[in-house]
N, C-alpha and C. Protein backbone atom coordinates (compact mmCIF):
# COMPACT_ATOMS: atom_id res chain seq x y z
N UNK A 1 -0.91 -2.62 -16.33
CA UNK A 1 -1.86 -3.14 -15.35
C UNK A 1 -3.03 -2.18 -15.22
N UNK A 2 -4.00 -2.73 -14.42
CA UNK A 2 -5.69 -2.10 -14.57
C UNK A 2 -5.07 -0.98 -13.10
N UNK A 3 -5.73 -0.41 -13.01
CA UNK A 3 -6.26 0.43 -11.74
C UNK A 3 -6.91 -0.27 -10.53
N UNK A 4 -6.24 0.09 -9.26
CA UNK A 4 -7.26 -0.51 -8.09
C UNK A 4 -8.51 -0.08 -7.89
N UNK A 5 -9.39 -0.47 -7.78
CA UNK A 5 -10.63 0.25 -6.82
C UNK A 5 -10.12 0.85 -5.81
N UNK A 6 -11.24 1.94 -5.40
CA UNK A 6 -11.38 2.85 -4.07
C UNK A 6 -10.92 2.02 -2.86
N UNK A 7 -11.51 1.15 -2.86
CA UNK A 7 -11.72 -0.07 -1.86
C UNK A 7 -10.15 -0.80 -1.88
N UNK A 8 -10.16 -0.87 -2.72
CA UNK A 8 -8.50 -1.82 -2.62
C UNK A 8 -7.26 -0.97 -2.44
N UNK A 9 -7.86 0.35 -2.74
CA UNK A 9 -6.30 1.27 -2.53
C UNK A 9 -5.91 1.60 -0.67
N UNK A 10 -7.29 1.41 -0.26
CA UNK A 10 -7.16 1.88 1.15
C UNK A 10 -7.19 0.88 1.76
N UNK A 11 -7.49 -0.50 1.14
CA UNK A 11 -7.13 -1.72 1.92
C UNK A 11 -6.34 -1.99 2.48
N UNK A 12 -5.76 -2.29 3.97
CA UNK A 12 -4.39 -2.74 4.37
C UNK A 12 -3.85 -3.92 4.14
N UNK A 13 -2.98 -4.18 3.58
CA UNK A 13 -2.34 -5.77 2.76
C UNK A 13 -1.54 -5.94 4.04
N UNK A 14 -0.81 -7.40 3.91
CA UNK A 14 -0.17 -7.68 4.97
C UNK A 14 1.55 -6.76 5.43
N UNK A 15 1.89 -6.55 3.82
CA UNK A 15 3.20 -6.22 3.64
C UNK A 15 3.43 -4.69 3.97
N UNK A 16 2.15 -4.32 4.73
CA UNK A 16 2.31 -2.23 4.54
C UNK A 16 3.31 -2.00 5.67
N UNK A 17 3.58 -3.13 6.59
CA UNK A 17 4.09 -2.69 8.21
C UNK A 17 5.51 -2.79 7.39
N UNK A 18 5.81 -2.97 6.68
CA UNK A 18 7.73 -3.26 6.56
C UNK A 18 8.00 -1.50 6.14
N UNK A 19 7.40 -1.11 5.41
CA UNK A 19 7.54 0.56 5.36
C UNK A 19 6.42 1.30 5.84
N UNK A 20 6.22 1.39 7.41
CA UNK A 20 5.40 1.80 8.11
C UNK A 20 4.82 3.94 7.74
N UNK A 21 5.66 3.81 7.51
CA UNK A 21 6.08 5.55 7.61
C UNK A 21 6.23 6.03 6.32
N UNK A 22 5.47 5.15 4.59
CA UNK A 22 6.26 5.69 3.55
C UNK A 22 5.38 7.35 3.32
N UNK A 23 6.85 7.56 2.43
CA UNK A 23 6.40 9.12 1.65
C UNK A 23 5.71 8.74 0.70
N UNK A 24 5.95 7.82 -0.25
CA UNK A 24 4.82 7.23 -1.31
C UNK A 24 4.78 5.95 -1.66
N UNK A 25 3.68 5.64 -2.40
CA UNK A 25 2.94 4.32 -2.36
C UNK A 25 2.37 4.28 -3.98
N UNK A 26 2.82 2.87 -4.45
CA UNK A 26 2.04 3.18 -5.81
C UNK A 26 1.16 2.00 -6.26
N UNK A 27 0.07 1.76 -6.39
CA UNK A 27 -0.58 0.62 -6.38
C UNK A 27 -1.05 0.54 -7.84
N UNK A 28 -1.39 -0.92 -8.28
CA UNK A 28 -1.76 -1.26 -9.53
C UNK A 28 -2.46 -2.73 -9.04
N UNK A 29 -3.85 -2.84 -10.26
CA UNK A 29 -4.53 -4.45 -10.29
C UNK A 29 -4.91 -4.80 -11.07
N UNK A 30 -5.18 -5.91 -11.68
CA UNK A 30 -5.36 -6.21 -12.87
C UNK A 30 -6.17 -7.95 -11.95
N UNK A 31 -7.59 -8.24 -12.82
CA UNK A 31 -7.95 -9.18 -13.35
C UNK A 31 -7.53 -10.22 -13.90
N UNK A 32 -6.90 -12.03 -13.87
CA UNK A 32 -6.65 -12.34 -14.22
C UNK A 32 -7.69 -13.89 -14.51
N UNK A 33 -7.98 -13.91 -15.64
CA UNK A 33 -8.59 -15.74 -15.61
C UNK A 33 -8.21 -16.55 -15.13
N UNK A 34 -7.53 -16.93 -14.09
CA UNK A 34 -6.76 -18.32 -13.84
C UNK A 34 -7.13 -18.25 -11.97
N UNK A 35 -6.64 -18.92 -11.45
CA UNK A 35 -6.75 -19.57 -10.22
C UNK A 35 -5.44 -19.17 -9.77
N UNK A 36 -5.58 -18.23 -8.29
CA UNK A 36 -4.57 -18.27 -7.61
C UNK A 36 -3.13 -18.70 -7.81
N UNK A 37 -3.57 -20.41 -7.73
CA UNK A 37 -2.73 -20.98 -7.59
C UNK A 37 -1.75 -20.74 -9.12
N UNK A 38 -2.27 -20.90 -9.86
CA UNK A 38 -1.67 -20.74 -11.48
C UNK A 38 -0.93 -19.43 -11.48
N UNK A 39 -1.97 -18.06 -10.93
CA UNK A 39 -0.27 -17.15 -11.01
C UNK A 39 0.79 -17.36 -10.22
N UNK A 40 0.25 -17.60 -8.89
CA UNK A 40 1.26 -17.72 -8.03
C UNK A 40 2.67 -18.37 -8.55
N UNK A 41 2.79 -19.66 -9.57
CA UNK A 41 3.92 -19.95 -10.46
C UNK A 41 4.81 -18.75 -11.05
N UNK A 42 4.04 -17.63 -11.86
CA UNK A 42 4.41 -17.17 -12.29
C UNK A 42 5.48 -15.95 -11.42
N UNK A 43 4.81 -15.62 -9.96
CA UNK A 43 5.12 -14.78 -9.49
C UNK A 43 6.83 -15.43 -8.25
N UNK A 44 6.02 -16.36 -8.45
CA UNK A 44 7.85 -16.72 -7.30
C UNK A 44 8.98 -17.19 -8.23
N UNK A 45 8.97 -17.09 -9.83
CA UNK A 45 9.81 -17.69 -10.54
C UNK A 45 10.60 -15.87 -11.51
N UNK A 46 10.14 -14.81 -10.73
CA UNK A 46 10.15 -13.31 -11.24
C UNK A 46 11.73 -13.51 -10.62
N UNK A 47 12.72 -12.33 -11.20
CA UNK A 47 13.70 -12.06 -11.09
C UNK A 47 14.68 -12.12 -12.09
N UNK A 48 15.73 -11.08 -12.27
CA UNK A 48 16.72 -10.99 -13.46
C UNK A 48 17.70 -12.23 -12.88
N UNK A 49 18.05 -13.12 -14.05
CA UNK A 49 18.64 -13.90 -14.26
C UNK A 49 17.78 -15.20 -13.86
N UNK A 50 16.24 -15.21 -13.36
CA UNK A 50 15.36 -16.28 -13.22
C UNK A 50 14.45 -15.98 -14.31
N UNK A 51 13.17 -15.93 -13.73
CA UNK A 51 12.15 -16.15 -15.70
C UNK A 51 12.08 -14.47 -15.90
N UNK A 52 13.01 -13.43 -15.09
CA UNK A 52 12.43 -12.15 -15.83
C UNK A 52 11.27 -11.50 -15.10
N UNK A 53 11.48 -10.43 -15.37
CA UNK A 53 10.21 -9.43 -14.47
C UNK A 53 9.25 -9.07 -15.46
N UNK A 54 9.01 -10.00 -16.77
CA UNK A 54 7.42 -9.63 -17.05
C UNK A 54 7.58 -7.96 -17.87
N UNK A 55 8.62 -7.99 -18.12
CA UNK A 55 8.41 -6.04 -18.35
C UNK A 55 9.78 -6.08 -19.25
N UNK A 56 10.14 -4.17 -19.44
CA UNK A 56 11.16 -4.27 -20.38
C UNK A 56 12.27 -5.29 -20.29
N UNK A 57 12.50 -6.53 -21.02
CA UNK A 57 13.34 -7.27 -20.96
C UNK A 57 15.03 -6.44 -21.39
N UNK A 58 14.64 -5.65 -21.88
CA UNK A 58 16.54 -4.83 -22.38
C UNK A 58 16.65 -4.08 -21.11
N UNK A 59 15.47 -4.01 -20.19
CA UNK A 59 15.63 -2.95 -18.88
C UNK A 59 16.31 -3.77 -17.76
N UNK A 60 15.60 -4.73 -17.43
CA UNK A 60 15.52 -5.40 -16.30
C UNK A 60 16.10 -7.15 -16.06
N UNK A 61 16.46 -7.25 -17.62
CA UNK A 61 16.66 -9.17 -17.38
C UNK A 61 18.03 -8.78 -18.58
N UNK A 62 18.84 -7.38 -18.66
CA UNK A 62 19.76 -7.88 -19.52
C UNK A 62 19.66 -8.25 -21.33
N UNK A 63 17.96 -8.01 -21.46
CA UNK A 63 17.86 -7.98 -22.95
C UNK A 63 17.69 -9.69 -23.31
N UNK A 64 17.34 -10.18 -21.88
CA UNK A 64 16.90 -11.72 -21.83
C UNK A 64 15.67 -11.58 -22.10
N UNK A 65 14.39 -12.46 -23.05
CA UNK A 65 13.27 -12.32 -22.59
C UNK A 65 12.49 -13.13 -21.66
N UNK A 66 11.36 -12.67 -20.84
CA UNK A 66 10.80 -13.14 -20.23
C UNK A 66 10.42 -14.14 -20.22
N UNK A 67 10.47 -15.11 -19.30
CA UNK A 67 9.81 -16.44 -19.74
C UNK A 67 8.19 -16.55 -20.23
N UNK A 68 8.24 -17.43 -20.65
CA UNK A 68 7.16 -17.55 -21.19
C UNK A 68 6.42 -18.84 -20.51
N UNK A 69 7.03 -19.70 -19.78
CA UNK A 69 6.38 -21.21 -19.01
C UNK A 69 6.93 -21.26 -18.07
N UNK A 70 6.34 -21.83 -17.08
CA UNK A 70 6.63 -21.86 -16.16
C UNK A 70 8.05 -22.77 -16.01
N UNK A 71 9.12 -22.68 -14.62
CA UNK A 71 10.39 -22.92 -14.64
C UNK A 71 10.36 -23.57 -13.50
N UNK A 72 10.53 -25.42 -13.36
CA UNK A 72 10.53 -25.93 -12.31
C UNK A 72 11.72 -25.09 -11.49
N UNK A 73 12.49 -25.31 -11.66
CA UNK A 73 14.03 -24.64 -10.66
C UNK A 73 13.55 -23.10 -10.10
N UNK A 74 13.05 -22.65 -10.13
CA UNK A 74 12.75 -21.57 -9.55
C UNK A 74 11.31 -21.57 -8.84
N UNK A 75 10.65 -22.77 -8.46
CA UNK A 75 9.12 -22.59 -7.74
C UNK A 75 9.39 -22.63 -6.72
N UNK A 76 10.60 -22.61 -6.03
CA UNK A 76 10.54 -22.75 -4.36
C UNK A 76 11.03 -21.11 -3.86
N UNK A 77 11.06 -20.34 -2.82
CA UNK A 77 11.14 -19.47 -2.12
C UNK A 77 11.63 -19.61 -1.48
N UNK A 78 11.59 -18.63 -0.13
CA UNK A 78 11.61 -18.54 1.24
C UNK A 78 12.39 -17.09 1.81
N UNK A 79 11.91 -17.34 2.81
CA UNK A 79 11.98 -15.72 3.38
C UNK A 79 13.83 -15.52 3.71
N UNK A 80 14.11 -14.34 2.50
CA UNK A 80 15.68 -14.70 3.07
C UNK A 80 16.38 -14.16 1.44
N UNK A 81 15.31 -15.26 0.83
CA UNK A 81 16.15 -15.27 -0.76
C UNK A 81 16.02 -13.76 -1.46
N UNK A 82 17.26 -13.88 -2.27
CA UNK A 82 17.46 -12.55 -3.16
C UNK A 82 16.22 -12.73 -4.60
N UNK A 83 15.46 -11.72 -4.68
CA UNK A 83 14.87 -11.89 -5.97
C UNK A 83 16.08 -10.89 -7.00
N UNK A 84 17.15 -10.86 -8.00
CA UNK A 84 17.64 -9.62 -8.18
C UNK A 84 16.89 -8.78 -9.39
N UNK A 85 17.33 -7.33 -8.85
CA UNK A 85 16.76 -6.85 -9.78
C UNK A 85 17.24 -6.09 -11.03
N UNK A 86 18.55 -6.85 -11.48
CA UNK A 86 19.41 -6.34 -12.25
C UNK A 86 20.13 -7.93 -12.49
N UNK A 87 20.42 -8.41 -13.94
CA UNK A 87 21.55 -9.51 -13.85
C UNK A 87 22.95 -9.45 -13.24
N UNK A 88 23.15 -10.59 -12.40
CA UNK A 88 24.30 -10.46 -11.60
C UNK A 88 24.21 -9.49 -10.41
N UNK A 89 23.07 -9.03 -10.00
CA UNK A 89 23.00 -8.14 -9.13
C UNK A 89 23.27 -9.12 -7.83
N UNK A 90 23.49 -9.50 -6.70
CA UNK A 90 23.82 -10.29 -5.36
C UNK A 90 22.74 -9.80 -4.17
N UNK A 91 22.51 -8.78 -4.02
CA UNK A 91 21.29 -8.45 -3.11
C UNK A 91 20.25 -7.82 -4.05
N UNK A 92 19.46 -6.90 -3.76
CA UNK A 92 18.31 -6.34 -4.49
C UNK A 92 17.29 -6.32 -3.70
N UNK A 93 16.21 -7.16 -4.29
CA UNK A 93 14.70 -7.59 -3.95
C UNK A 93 15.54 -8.55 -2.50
N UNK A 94 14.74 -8.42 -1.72
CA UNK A 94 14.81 -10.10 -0.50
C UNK A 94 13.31 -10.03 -0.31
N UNK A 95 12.92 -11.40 -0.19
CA UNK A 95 11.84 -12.30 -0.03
C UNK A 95 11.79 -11.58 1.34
N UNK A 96 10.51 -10.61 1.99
CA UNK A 96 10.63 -10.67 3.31
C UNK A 96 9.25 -11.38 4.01
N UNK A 97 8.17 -11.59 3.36
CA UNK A 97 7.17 -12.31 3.61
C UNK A 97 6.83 -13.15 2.51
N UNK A 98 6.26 -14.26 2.91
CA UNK A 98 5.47 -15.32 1.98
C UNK A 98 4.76 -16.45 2.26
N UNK A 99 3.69 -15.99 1.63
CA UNK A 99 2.55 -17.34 2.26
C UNK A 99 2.20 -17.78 0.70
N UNK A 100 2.81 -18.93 0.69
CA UNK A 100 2.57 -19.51 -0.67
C UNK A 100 0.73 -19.30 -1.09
N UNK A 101 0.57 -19.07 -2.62
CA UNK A 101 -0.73 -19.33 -3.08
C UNK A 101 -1.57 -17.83 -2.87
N UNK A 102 -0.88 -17.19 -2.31
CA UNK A 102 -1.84 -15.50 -1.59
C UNK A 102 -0.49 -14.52 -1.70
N UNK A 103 0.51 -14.37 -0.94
CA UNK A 103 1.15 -13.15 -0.63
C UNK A 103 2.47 -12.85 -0.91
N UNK A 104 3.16 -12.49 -1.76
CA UNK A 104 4.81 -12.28 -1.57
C UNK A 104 5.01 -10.89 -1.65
N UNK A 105 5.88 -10.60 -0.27
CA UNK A 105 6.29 -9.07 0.14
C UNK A 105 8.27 -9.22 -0.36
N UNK A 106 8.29 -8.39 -1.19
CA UNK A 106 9.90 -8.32 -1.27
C UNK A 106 9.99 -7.03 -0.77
N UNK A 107 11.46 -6.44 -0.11
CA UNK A 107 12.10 -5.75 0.14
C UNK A 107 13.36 -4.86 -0.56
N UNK A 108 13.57 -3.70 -0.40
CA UNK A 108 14.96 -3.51 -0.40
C UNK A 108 15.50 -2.53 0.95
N UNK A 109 16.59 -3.55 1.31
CA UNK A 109 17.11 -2.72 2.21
C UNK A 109 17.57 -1.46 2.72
N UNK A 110 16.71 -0.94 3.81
CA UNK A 110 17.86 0.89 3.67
C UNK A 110 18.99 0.12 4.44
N UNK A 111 20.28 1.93 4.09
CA UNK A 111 20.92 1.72 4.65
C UNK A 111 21.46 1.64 5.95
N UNK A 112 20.19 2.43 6.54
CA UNK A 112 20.17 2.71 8.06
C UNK A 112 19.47 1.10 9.40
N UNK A 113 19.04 0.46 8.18
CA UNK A 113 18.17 -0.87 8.85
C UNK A 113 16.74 -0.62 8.70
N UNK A 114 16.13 -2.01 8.33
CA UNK A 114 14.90 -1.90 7.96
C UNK A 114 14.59 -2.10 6.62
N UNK A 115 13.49 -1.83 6.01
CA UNK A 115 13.37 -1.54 4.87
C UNK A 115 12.93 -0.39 4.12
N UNK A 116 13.93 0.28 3.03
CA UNK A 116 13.57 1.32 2.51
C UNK A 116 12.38 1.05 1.09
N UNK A 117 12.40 0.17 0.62
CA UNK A 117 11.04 0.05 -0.01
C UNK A 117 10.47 -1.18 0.06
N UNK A 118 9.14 -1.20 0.05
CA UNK A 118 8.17 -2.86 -0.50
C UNK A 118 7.56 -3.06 -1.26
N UNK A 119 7.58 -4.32 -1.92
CA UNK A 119 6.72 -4.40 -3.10
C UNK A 119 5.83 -5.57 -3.33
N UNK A 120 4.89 -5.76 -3.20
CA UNK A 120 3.95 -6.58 -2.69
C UNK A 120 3.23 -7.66 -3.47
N UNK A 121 2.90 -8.05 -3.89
CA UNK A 121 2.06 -8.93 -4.87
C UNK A 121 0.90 -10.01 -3.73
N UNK A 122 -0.22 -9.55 -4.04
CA UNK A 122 -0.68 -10.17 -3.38
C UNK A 122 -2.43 -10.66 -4.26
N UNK A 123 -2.52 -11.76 -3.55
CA UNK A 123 -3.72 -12.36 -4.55
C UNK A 123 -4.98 -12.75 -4.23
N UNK A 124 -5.86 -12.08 -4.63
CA UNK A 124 -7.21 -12.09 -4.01
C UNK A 124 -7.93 -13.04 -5.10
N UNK A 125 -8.59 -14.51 -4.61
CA UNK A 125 -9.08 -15.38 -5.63
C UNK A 125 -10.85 -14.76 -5.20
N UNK A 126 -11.26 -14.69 -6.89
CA UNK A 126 -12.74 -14.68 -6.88
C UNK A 126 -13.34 -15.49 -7.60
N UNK A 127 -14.82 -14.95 -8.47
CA UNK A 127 -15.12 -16.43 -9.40
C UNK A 127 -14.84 -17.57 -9.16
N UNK A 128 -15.39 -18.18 -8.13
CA UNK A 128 -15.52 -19.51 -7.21
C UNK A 128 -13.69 -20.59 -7.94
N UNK A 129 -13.00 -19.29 -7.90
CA UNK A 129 -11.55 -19.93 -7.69
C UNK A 129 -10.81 -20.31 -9.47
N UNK A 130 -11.74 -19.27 -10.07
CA UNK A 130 -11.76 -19.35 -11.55
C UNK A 130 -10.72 -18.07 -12.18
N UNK A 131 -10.63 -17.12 -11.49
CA UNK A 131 -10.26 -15.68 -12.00
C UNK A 131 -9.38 -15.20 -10.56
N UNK A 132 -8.25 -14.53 -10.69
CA UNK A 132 -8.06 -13.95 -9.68
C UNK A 132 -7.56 -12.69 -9.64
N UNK A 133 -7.99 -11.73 -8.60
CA UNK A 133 -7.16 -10.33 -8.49
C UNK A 133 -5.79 -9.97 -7.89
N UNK A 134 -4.91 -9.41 -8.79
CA UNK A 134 -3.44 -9.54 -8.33
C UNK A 134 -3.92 -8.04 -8.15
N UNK A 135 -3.00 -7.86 -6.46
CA UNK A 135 -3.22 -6.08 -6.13
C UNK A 135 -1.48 -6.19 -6.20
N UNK A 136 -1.20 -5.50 -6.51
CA UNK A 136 0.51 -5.04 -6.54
C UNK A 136 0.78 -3.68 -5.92
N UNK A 137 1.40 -3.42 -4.69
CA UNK A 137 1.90 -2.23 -3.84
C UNK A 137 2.91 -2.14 -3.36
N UNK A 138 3.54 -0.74 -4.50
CA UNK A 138 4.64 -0.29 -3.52
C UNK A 138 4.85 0.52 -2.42
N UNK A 139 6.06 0.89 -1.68
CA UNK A 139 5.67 1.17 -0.95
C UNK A 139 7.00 2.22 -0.61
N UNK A 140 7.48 3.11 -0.65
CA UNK A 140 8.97 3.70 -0.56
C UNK A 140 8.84 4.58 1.03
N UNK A 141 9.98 4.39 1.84
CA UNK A 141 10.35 5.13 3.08
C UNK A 141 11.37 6.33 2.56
């Protein structure tokens, strides 16, 4: 992924309050041609044993590869669901915010309550709804 701007690293996204207090934060953005709406497919259908996290497939999906099209059975959400981040994993990622078309905040739980990290994906449409900017932030307590 590209680098954020100055401007976007110090931006406050919606998802920063779930790890209010982190020790570190790692942000990444990248440019994309398409319309909001078009990644947004890509991004609620992420998870090992769903279309794959986009990345080392022998790391993260089991040596499955990533999908490549979009996957009706996996376009729905909601605040609650496990994204995992390991095959067969049962908790992991949880959906803790989501506003379809703009924002998904996943979590992982500490053990004390709360959340010990966030990871954000969030989507800024430009080019009159032609191109859009994915800011991606983590966020560790």
């Amino acid at each position: 992924m590209a680098r954020p701007t100055p401007a976007e690293r110090k931006r406050p996204l919606p998802g920063d309050g779930f790890v209010p207090d982190a020790v570190g934060e790692v942000m990444h953005a990248v440019t994309i041609a398409a319309s909001s709406a078009s990644v947004w497919l890509w991004l609620v259908q992420m998870g090992a044993g769903r279309a794959g996290w986009y990345s080392y497939d022998w790391v993260d999906n089991g040596g499955i590869p990533s999908a490549t099209t979009i996957i009706a059975k996996h376009q729905h959400l909601a605040v609650g669901d496990v994204m995992p981040s390991l095959p067969g994993a049962k908790t992991s990622f949880i959906v803790t915010a989501i506003e379809p078309f703009r924002d998904l905040v996943l979590t992982a739980p500490s053990p004390n309550g709360g959340a010990l990290v966030s990871w954000e994906f969030f989507l800024d449409p430009s080019g009159a709804g032609t191109e859009t900017r994915l800011l991606v932030r983590g966020r560790i307590g």
